[in-house]
C-alpha atoms as a PDB file:
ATOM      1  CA  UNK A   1       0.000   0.000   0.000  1.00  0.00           C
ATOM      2  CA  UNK A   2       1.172   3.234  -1.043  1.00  0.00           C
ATOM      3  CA  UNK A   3       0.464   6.675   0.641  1.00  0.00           C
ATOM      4  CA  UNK A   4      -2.044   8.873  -1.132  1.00  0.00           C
ATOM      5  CA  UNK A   5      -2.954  12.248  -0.718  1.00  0.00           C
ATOM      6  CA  UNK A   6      -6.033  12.572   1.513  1.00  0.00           C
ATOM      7  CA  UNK A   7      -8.504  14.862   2.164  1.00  0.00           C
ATOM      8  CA  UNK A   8      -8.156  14.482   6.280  1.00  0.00           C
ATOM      9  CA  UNK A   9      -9.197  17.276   8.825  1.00  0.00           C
ATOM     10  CA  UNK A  10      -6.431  17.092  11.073  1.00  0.00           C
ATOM     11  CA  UNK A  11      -8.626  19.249  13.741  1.00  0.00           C
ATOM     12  CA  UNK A  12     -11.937  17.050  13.280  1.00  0.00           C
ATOM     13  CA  UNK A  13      -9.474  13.651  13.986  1.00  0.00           C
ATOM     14  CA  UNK A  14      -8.133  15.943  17.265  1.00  0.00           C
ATOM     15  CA  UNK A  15     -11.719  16.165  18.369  1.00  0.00           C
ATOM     16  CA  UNK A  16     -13.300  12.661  17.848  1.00  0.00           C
ATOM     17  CA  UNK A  17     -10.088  11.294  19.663  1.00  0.00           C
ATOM     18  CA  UNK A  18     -10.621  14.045  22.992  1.00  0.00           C
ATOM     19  CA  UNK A  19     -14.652  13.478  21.956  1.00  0.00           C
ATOM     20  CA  UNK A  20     -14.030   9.554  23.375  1.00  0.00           C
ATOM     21  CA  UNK A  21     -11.421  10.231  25.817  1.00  0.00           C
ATOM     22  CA  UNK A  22      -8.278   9.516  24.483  1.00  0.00           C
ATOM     23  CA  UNK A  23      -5.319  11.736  24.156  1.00  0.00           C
ATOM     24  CA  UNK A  24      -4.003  12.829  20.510  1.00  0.00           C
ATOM     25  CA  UNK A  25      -0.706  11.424  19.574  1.00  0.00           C
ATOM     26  CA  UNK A  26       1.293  10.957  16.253  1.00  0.00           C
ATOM     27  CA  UNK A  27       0.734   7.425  15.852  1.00  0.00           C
ATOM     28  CA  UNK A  28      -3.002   7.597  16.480  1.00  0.00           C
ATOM     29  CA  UNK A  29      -3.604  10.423  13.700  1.00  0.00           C
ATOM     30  CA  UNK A  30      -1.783   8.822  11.322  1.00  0.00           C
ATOM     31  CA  UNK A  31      -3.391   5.556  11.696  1.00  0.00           C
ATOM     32  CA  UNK A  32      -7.282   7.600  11.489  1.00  0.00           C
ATOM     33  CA  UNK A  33      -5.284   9.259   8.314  1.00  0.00           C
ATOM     34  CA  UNK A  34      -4.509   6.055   6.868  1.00  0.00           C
ATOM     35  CA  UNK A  35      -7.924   4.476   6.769  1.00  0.00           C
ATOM     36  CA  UNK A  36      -9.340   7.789   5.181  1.00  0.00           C
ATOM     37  CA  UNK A  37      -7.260   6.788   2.407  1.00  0.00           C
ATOM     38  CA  UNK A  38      -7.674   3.022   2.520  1.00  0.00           C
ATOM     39  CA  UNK A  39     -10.538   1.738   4.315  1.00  0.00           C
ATOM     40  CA  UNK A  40     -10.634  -1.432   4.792  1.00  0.00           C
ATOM     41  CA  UNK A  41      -6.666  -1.969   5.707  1.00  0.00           C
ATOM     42  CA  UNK A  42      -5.632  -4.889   7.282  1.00  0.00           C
ATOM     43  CA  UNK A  43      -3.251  -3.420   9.989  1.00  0.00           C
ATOM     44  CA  UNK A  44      -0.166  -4.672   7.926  1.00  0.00           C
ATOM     45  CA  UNK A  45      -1.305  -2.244   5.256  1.00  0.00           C
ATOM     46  CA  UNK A  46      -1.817   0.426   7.877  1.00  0.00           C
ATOM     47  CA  UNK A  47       1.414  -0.177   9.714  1.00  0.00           C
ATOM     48  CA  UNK A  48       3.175   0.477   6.393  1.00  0.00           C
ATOM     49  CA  UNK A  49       1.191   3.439   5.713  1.00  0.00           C
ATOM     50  CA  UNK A  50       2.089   4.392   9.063  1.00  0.00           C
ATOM     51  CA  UNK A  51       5.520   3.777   8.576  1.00  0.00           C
ATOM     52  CA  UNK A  52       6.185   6.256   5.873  1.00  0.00           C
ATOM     53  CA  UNK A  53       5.156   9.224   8.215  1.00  0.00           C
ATOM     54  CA  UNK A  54       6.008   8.149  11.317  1.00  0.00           C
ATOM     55  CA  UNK A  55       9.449   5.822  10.510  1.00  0.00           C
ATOM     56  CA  UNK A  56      10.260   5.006  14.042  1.00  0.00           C
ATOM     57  CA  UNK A  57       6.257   3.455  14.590  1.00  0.00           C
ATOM     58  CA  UNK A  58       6.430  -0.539  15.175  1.00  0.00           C
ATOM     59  CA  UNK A  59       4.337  -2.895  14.366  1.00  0.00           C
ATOM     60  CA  UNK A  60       2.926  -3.235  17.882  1.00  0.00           C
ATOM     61  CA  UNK A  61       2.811   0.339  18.252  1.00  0.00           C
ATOM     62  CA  UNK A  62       0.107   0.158  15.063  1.00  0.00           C
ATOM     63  CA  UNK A  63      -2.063  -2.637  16.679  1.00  0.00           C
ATOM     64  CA  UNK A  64      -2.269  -1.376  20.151  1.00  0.00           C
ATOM     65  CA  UNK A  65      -3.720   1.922  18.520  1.00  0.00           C
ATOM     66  CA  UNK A  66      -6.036   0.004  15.963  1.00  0.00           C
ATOM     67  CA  UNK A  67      -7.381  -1.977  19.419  1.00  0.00           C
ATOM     68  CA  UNK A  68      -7.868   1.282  20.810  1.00  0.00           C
ATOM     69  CA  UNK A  69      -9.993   3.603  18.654  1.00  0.00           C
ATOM     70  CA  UNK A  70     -11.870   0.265  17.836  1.00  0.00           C
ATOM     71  CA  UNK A  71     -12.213  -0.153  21.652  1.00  0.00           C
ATOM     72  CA  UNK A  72     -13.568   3.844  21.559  1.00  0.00           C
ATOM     73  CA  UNK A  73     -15.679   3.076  18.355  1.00  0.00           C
ATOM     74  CA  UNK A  74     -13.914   5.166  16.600  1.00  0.00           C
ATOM     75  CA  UNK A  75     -12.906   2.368  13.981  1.00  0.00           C
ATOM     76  CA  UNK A  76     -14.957  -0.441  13.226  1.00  0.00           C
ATOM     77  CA  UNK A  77     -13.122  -3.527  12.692  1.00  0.00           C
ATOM     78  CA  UNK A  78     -14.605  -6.586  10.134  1.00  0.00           C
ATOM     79  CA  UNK A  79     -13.270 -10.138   9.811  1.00  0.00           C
ATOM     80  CA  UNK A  80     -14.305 -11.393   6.588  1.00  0.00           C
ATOM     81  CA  UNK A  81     -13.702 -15.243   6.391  1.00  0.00           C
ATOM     82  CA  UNK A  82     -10.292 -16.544   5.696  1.00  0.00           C
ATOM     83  CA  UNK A  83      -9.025 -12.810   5.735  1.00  0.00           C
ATOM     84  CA  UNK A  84      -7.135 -11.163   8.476  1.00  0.00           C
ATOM     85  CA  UNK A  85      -9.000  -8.081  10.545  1.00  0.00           C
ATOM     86  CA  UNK A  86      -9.659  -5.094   8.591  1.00  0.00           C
ATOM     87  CA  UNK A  87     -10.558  -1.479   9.701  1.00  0.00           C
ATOM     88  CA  UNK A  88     -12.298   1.372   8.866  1.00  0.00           C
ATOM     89  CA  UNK A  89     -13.590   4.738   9.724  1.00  0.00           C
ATOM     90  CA  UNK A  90     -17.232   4.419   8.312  1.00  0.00           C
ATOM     91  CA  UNK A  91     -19.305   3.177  11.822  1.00  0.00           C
ATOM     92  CA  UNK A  92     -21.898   5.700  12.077  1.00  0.00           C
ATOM     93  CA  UNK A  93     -24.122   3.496  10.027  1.00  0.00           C
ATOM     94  CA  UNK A  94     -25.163  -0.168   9.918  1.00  0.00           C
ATOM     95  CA  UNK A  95     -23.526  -0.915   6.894  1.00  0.00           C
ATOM     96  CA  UNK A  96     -22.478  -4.145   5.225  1.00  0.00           C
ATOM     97  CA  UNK A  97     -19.985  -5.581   2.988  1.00  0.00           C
ATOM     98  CA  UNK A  98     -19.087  -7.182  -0.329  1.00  0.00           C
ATOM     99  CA  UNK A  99     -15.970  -9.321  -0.199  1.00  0.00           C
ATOM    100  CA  UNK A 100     -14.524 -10.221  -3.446  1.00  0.00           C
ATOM    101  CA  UNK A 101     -13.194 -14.372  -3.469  1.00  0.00           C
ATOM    102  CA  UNK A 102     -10.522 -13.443  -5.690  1.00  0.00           C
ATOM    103  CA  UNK A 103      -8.776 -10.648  -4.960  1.00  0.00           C
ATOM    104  CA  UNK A 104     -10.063 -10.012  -1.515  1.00  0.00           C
ATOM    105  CA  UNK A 105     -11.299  -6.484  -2.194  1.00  0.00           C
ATOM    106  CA  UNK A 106     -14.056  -5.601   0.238  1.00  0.00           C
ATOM    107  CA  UNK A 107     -16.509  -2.509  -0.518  1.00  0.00           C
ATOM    108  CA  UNK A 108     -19.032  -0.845   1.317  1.00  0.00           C
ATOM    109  CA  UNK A 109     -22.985  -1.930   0.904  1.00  0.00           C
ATOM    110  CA  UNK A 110     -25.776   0.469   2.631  1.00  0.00           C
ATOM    111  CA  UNK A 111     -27.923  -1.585   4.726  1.00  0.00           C
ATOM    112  CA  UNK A 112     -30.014  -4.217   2.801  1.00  0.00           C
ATOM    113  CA  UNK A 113     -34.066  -3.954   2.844  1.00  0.00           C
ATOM    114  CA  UNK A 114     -36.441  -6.703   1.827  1.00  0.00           C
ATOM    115  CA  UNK A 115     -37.030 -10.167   3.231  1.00  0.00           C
ATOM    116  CA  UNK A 116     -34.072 -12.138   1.456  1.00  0.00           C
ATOM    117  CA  UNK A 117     -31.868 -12.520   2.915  1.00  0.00           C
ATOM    118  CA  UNK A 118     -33.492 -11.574   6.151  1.00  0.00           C
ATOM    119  CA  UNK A 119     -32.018  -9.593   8.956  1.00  0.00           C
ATOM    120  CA  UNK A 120     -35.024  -9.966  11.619  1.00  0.00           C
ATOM    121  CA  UNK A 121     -33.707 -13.593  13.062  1.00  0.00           C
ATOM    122  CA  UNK A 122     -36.709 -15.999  13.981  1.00  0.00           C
ATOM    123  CA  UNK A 123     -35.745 -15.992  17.570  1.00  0.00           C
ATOM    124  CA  UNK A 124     -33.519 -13.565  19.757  1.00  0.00           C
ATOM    125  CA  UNK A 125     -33.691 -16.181  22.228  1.00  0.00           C
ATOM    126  CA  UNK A 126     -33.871 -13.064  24.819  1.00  0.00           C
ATOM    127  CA  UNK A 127     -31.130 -10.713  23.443  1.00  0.00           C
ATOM    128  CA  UNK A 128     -31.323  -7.401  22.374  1.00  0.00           C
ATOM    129  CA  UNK A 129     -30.779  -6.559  18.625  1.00  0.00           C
ATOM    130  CA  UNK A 130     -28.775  -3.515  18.255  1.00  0.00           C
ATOM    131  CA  UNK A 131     -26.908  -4.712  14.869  1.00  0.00           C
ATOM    132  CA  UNK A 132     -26.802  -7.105  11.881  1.00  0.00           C
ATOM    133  CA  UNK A 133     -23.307  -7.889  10.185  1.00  0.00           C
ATOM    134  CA  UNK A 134     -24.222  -9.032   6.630  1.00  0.00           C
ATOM    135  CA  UNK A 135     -21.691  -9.862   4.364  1.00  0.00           C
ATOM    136  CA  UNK A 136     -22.016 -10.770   0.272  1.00  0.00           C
ATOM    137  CA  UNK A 137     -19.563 -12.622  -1.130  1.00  0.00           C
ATOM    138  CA  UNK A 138     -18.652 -12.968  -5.028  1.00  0.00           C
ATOM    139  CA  UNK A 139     -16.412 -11.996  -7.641  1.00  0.00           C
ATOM    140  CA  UNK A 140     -15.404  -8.185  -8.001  1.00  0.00           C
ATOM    141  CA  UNK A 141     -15.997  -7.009 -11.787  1.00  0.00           C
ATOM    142  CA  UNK A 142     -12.159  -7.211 -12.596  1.00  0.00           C
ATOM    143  CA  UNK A 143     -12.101 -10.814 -10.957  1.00  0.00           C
ATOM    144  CA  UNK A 144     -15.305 -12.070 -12.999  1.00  0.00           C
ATOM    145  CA  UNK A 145     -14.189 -10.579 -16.300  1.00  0.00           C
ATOM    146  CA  UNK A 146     -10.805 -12.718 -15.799  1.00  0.00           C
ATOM    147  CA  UNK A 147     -12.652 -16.374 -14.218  1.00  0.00           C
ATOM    148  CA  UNK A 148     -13.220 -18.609 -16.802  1.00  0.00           C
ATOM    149  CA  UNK A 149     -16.312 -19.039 -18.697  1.00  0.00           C
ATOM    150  CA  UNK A 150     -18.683 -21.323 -16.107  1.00  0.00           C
ATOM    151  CA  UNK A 151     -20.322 -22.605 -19.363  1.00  0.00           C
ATOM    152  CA  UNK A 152     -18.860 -25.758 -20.234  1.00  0.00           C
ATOM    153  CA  UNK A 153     -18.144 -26.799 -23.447  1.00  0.00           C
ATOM    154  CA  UNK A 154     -18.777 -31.045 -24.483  1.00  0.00           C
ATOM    155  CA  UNK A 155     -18.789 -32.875 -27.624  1.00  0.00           C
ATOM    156  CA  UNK A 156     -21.844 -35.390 -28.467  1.00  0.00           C
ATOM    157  CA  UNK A 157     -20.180 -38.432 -29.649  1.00  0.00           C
ATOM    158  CA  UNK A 158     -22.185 -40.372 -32.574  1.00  0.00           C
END
């Protein structure tokens, strides 16, 4: 992953971070940066995003402040099957996710309406329901346009 330029309020950051009790620091700005840039990083990603900004920032450094502002909500933090944890900024919503099987690329889905599939469960067997984690799985366009043709070809024999 590769820095980009991003569109980041550095005072807005300041604020959510004293907004949920926890002191401003290099490492945690640049890890809010990086996810405005990338969302969902796995913390590999974000460590070397990190790292080009902040070159003396470890590894452990990265995932004690990704535990954090998850911990504070201010990152929400997915784990797609067979994929390590990613992050992002976007939790002010109940949104889903599309996960790509090929490449891995994951992308942001409003939340779904209708019956199917259905996000009321048949029994809350006494808990309270205060989210629903749905996540689509398939082939990104780039990643279908490359898998081979599912239509199978035969010969009749005589």
């Amino acid at each position: 992953m590769t820095t980009t330029p991003h569109t980041v309020d550095e005072a807005e950051l300041r604020d959510a971070l004293h907004h949920v009790g926890l002191r401003v620091t290099a490492p945690r700005l640049a890890v809010l940066t990086s996810l405005a840039g990338h969302p969902h990083a796995d913390a590999d990603a974000v460590f070397q995003d990190v790292r080009t900004v902040l070159p003396g920032t470890s590894v452990q450094a990265v995932y004690n402040v990704l535990g954090d502002l998850s911990a504070a909500g201010l990152l929400r933090r997915i784990e797609p099957a067979g994929s390590p944890a990613r992050y992002e900024r976007r939790v002010d919503d109940n949104h889903h996710h599309l996960v790509c099987r090929g490449c891995g690329a994951i992308e942001d889905v409003d939340c779904t309406v209708g019956a199917a599939p259905c996000l009321a469960p048949s029994s809350t067997h006494g808990f309270t329901i205060d989210e629903a984690e749905v996540t689509f799985w398939g082939l990104c366009p780039t990643c279908a346009s490359a898998a081979p043709s599912s239509a199978t070809s035969h010969k009749e024999s005589d």
